[in-house]
Protein backbone atom coordinates (compact mmCIF):
# COMPACT_ATOMS: atom_id res chain seq x y z
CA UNK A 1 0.00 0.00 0.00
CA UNK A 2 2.46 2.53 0.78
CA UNK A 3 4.51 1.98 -2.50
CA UNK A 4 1.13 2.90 -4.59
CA UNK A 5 1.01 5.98 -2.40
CA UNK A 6 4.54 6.80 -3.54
CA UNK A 7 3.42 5.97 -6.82
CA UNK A 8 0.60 8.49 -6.37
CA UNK A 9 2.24 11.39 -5.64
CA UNK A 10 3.88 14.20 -8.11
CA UNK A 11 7.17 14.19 -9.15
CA UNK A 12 7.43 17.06 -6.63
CA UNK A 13 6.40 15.29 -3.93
CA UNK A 14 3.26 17.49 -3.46
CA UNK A 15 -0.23 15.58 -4.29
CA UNK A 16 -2.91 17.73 -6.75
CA UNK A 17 -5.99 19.10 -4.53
CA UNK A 18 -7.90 20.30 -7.82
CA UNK A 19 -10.55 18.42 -8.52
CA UNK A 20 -10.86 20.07 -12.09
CA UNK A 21 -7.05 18.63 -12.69
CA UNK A 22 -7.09 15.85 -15.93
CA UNK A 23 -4.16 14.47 -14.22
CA UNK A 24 -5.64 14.32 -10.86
CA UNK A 25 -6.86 10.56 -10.67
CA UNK A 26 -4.10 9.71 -12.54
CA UNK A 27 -1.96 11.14 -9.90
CA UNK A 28 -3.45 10.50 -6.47
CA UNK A 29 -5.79 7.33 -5.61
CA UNK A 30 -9.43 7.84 -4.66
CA UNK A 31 -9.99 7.78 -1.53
CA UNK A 32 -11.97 5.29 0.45
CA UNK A 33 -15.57 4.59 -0.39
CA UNK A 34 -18.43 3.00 1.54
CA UNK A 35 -18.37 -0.50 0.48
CA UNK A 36 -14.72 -0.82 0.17
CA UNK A 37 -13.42 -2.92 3.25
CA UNK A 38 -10.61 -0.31 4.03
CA UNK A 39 -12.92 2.42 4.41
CA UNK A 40 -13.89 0.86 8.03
CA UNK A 41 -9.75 0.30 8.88
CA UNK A 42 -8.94 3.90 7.43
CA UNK A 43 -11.72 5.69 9.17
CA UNK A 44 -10.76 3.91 12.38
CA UNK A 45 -7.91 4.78 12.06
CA UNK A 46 -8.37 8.19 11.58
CA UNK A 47 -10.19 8.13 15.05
CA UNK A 48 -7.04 6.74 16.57
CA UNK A 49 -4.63 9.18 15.65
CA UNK A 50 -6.67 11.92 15.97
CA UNK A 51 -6.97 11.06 19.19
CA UNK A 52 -4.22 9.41 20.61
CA UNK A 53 -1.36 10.79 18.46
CA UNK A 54 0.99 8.54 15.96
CA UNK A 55 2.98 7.37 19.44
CA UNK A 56 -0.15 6.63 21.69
CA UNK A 57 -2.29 4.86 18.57
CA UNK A 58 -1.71 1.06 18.35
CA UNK A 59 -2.71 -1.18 15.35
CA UNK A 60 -4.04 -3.26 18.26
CA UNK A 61 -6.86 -0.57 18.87
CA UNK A 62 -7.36 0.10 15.78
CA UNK A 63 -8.27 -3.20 14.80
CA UNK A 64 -9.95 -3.63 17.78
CA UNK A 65 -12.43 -0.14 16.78
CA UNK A 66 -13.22 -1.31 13.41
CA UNK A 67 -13.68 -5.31 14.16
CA UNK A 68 -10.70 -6.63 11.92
CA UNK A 69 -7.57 -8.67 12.92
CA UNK A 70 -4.49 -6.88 13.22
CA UNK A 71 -2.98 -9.34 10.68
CA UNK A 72 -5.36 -7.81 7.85
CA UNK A 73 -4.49 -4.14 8.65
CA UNK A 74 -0.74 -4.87 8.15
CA UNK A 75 -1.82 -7.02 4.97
CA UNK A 76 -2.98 -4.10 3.64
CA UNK A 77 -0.94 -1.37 4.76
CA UNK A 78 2.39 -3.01 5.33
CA UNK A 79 2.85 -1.33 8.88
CA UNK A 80 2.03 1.31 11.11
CA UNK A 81 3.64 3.88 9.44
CA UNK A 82 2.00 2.89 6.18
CA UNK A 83 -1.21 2.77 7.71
CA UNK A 84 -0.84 6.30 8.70
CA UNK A 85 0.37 7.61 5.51
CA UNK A 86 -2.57 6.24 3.95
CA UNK A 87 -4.84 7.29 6.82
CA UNK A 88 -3.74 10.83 5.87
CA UNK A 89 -3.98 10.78 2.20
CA UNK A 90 -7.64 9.63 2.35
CA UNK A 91 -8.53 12.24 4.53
CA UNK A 92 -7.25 14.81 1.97
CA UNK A 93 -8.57 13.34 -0.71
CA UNK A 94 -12.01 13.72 0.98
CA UNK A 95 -11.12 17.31 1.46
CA UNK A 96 -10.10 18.09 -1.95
CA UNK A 97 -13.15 15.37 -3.27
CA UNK A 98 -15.78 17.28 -1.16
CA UNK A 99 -14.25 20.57 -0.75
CA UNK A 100 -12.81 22.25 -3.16
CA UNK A 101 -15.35 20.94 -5.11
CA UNK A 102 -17.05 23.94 -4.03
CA UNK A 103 -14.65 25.88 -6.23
CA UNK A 104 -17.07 23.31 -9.51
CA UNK A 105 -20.55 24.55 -8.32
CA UNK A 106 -19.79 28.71 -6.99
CA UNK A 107 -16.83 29.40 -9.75
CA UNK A 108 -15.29 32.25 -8.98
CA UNK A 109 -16.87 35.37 -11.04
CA UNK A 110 -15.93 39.41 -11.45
CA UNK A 111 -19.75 39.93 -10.67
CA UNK A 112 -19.19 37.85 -7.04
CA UNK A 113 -16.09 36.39 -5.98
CA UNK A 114 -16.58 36.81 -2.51
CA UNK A 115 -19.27 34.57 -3.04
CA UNK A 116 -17.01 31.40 -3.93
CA UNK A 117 -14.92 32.48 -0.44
CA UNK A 118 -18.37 32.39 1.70
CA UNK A 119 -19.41 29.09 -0.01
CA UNK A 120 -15.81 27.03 0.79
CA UNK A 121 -16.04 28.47 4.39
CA UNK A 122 -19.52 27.20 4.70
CA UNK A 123 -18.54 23.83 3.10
CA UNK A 124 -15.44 23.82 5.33
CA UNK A 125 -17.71 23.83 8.49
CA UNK A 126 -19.72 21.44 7.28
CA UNK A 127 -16.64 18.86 5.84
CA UNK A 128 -15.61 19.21 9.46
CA UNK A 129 -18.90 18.28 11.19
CA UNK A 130 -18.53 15.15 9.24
CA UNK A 131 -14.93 14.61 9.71
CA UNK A 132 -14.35 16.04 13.26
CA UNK A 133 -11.09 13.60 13.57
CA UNK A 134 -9.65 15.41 10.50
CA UNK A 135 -8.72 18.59 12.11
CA UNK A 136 -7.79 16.84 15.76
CA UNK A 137 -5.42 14.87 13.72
CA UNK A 138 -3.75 18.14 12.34
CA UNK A 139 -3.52 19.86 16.00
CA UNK A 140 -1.81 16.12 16.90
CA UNK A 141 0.91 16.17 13.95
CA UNK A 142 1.65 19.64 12.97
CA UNK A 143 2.56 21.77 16.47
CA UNK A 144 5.99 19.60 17.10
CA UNK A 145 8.33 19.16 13.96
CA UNK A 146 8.72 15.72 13.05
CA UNK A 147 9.86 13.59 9.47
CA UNK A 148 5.74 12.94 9.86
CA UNK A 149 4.82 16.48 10.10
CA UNK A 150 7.43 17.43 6.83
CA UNK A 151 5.70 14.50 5.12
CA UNK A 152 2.47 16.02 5.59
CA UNK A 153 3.33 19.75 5.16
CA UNK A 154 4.84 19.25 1.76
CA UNK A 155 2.79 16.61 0.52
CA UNK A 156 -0.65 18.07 1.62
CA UNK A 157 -0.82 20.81 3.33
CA UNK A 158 1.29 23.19 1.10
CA UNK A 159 -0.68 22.53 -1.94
CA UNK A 160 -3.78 23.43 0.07
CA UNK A 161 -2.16 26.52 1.56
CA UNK A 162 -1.57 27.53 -2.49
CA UNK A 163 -5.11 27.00 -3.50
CA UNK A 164 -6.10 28.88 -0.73
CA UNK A 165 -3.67 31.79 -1.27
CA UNK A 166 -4.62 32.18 -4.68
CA UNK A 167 -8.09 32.35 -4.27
CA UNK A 168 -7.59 35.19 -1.27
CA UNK A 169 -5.33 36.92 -4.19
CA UNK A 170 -8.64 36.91 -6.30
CA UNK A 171 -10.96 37.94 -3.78
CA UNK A 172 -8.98 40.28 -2.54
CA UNK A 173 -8.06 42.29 -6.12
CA UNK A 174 -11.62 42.09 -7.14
CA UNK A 175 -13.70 43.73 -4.17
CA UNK A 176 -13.22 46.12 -0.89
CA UNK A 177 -11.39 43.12 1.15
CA UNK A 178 -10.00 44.32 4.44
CA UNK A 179 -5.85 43.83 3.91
CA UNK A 180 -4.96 41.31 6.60
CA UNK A 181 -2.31 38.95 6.78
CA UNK A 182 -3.64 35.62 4.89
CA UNK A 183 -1.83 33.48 7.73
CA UNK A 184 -4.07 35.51 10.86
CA UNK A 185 -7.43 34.90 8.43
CA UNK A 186 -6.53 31.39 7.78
CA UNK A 187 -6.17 30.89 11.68
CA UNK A 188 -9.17 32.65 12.69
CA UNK A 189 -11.23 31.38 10.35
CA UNK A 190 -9.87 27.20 10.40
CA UNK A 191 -9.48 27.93 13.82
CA UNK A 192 -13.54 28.96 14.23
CA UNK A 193 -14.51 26.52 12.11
CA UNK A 194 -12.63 23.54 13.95
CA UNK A 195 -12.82 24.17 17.68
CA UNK A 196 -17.11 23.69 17.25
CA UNK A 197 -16.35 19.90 16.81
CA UNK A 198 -13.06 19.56 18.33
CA UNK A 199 -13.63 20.30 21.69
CA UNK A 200 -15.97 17.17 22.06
CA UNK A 201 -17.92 17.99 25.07
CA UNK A 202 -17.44 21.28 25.94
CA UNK A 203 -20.14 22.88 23.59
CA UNK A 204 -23.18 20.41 24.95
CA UNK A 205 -21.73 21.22 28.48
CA UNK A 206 -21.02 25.05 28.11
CA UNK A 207 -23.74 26.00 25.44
CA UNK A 208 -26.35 22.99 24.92
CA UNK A 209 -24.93 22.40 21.39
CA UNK A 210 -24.60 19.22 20.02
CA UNK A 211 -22.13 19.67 17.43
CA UNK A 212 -23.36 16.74 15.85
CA UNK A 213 -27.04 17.41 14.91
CA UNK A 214 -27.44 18.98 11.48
CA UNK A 215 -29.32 22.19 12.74
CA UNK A 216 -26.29 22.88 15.03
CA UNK A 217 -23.38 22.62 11.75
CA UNK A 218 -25.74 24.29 9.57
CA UNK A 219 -25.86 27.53 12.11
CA UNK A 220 -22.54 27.22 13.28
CA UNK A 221 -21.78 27.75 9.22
CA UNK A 222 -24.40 30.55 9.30
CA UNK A 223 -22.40 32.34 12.07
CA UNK A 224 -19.29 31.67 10.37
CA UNK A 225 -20.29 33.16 7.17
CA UNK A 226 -21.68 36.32 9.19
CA UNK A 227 -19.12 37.22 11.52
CA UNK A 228 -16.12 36.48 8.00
CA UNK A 229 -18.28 38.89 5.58
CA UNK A 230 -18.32 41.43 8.29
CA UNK A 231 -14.95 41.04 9.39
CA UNK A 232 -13.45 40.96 5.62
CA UNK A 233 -15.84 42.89 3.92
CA UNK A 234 -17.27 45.36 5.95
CA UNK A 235 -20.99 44.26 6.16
CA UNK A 236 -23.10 45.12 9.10
């Protein structure tokens, strides 16, 4: 498994996060589906590492979570390390599968390219509430340098960080956009969008909000939205 991951990525070492790309699928596998058996395994194992780190997650558990010997986890990811690379690439390919696919349906436009921002911060909030590991396993791997946190900087996260920044270089030419550092927005805005379904029980306990339920994402990305176009834009 992790050779065809090798095989996957650019010659650059960076994988494509365009879902308009020709040479995407050529490039970088699909990720899991429902149906396929290592869907359960990668999505457990998601869980794991998000929440007990790459040192404190076992294959054990894992296997345990999802209800598969440990033998058929190394079958078909080699090892631990394996199973993490490829834990990590499918949960970027579901980000760049379900959104920047935003980027297909709200194209950027000279009449309203603010608009395209809005709709990939909404979809961000949402892609979140269904993947609340995804970001918990970013705040696990990224604050302390490590060969695993270079692997997934320049592999992932870089490419994302260029999409991003070009897009806030469109916005930001074509309307009244506050000027403010791209890295503070970035921050305040993944930040927001995160901590709802990161902090597990704190919002039930603190607010009554179970970050769960639909109505709760859907106004969380309704208060996102709001408090960005305000903050950016201007907008009462």
């Amino acid at each position: 498994m992790l050779a065809c991951t090798r095989r996957a990525r650019q010659p650059n070492g960076k994988h494509d996060v365009n879902p308009n790309s020709a040479q995407a699928p050529a490039q970088t596998p699909a990720p899991a589906r429902p149906g396929d058996g290592k869907e359960r395994i990668l999505l457990a194992a998601l869980q794991e590492f998000a929440a007990h780190g790459y040192d404190g997650a076992s294959t054990t558990a894992i296997a345990r979570r999802c209800g598969v010997t440990q033998p058929l986890i190394h079958y078909h990811f080699g090892s631990k390390e394996g199973l993490w690379r490829a834990t990590v690439n499918d949960a970027f390919l579901r980000l760049r599968d379900e959104f920047f696919i935003t980027l297909q349906r709200h194209p950027p436009t000279r009449d309203n390219p603010r608009g395209t921002l809005l709709a990939l911060v909404r979809e961000f909030v949402h892609f979140c509430g269904r993947y609340p590991h995804f970001p918990r396993l970013l705040y696990t791997e990224l604050p302390t340098a490590s060969p695993r946190a270079d692997w997934l900087m320049n592999s992932w996260v870089h490419p994302v960080v260029a999409r991003i920044t070009a897009l806030h270089g469109d916005v930001a030419r074509a309307t009244g956009m506050k000027e403010l550092p791209l890295g503070h927005i970035m921050a305040a805005l993944t930040g927001a969008a995160a901590t709802f379904f990161v902090l597990g029980n704190f919002m039930p306990a603190a607010y009554g909000l179970d970050p769960a339920s639909d109505a709760s994402i859907e106004a969380h990305a309704d208060a996102l939205v709001s408090i960005l176009e305000s903050g950016l834009f201007g907008r009462p």
